[in-house]
Protein backbone atom coordinates (compact mmCIF):
# COMPACT_ATOMS: atom_id res chain seq x y z
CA UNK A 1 -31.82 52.85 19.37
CA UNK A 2 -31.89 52.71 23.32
CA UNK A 3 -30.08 49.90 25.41
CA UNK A 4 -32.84 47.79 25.92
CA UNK A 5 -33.48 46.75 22.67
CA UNK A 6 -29.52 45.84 22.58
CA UNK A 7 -30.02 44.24 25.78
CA UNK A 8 -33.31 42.12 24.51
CA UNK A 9 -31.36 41.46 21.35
CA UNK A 10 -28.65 39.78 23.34
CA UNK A 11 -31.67 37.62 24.86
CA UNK A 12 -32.75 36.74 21.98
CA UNK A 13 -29.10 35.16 20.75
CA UNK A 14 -28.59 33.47 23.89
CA UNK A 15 -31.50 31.71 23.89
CA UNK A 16 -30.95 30.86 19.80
CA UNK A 17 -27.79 29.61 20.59
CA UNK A 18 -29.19 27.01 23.32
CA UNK A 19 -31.51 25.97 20.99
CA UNK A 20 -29.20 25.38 18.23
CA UNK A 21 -25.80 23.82 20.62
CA UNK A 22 -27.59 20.05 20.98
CA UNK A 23 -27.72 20.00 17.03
CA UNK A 24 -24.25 21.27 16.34
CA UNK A 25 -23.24 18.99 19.33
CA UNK A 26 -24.71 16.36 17.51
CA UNK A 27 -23.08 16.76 14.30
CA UNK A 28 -19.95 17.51 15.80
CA UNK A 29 -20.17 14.23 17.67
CA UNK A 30 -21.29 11.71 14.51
CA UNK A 31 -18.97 13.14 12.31
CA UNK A 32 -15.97 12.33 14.67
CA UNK A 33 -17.51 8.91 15.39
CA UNK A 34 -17.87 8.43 11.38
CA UNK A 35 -14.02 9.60 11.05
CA UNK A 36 -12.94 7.03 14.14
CA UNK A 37 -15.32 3.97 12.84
CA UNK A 38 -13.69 4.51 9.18
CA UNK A 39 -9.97 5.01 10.73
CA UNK A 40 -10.78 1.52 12.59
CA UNK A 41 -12.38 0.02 9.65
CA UNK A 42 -9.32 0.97 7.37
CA UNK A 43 -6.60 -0.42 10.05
CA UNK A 44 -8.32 -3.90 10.38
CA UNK A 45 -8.41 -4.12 6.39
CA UNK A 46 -4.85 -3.75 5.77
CA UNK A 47 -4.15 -5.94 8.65
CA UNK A 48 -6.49 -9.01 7.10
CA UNK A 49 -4.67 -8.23 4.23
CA UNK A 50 -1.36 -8.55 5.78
CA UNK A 51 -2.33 -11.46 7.89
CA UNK A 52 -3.59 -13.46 4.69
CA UNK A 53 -0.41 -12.51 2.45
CA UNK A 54 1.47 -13.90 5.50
CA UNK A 55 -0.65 -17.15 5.51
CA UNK A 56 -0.85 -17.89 1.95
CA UNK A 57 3.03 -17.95 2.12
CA UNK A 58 3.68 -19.88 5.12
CA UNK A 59 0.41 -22.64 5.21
CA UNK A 60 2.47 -25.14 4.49
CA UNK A 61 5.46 -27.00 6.63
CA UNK A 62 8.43 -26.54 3.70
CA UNK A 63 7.64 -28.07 0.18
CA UNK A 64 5.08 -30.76 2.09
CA UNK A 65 1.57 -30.64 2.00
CA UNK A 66 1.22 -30.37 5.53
CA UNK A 67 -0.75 -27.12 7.67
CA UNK A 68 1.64 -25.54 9.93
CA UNK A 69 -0.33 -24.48 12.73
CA UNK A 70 2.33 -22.13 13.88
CA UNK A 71 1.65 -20.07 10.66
CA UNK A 72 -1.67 -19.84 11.36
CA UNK A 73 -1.62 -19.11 14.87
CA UNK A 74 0.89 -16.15 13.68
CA UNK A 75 -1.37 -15.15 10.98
CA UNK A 76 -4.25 -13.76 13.82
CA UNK A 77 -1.21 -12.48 15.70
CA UNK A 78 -0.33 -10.46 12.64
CA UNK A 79 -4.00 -9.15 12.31
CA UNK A 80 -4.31 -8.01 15.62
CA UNK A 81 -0.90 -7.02 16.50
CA UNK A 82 0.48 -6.22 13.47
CA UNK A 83 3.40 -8.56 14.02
CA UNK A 84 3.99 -11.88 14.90
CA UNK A 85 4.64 -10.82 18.60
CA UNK A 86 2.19 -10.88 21.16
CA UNK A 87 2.65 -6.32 21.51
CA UNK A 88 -0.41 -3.86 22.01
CA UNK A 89 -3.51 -4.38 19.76
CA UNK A 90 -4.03 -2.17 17.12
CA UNK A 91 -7.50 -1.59 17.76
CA UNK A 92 -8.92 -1.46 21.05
CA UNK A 93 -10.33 -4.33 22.41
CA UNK A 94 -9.84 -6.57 20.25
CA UNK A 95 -8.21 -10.23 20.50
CA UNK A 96 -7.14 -13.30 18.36
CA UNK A 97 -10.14 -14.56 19.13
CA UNK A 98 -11.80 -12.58 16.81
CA UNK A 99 -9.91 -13.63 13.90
CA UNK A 100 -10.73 -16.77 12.01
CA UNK A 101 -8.72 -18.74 9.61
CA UNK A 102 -9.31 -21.16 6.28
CA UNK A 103 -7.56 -23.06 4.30
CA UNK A 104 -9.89 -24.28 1.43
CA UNK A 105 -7.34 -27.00 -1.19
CA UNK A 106 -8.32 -27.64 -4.43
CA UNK A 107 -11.69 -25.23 -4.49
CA UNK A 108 -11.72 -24.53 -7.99
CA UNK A 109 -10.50 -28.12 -9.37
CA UNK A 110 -7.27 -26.32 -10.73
CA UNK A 111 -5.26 -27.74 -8.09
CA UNK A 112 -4.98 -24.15 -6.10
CA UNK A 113 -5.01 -23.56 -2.77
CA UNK A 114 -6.93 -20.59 -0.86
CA UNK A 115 -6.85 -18.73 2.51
CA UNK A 116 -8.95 -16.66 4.08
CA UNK A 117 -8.71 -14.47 7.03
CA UNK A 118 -12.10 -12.69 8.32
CA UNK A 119 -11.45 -10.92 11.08
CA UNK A 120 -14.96 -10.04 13.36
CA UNK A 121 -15.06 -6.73 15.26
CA UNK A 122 -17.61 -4.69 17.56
CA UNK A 123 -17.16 -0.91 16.70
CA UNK A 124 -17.28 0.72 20.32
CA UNK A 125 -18.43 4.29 20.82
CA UNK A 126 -15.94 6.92 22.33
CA UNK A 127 -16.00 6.56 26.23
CA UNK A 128 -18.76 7.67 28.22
CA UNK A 129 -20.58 7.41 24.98
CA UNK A 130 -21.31 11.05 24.48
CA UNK A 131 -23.03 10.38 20.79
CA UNK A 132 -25.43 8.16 22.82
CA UNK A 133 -26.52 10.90 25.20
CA UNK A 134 -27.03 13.49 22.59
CA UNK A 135 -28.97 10.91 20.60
CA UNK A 136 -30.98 9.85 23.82
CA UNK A 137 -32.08 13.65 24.40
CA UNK A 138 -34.09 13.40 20.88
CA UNK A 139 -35.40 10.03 21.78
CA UNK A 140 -32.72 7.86 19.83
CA UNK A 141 -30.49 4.66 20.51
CA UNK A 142 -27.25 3.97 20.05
CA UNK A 143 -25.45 1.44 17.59
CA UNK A 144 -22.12 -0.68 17.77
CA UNK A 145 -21.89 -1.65 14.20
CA UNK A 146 -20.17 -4.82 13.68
CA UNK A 147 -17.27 -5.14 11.20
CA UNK A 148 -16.55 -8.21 9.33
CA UNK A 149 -13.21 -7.90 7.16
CA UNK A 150 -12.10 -10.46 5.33
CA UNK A 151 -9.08 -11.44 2.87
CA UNK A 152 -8.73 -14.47 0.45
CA UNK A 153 -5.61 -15.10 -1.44
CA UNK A 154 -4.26 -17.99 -3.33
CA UNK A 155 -1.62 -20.34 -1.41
CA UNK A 156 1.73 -19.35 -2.93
């Protein structure tokens, strides 16, 4: 075997592996967006969850049958923040705006209470949206899936 076939060899692989890098760039990509949209998706469950065992406990002002509307302003606190504190957001942009509260009394006739907590949240790409520019190369578009978590629990 002379050089040149080494040397046309090592052509050939170069130009394989420039034909191959925008898939494996792509895969690379989606599966760390799939990881980060799950990671987000997970964190926003447990706090709904949190945020309506917080308001099923505290809806009412003492033994009365009156809403506290502290408790419920605390409750979207708690989903967003993760405490009753106004601290950073555990998920990026996102605000208490995006968390909704309701108290539903007597739903089932059996004299129970319920409250729900949905909270509503845009998925944003990584920044720069590189997934978007690797789909765009094969003629694609990108997403922002929309999460909508929410929690019911009985009034305690």
């Amino acid at each position: 075997m002379n050089s040149s076939y080494f040397k046309k060899m090592q052509g050939y692989a170069i130009v394989e592996f420039i034909v191959v890098l925008p898939v494996l760039l792509l895969l690379l990509l989606s599966t760390a967006e799939v990881g980060r949209a799950l990671y987000q998706y997970n964190i926003l469950t447990q706090s709904a969850r949190n945020s309506v065992r917080y308001y099923a406990q505290n809806v009412y002002l003492g033994s009365s049958r009156i809403p506290n509307p502290v408790s419920e302003e605390n409750a979207k606190k708690l989903a967003i923040y993760g405490s009753v504190r106004n601290t950073n957001s555990l998920i990026a942009d996102s605000t208490v705006s995006d968390v909704t509260t309701i108290l539903a009394e007597n739903v089932d006739n059996s004299g129970n209470d319920y409250v729900t907590v949905t909270i509503n949240y845009k998925f944003i790409l990584l920044s720069g949206d590189p997934l978007g520019a690797v789909l765009q190369l094969f003629g694609g578009t990108t997403f922002s899936p929309m999460f909508n978590i929410s929690a019911t629990m009985r009034v305690i």
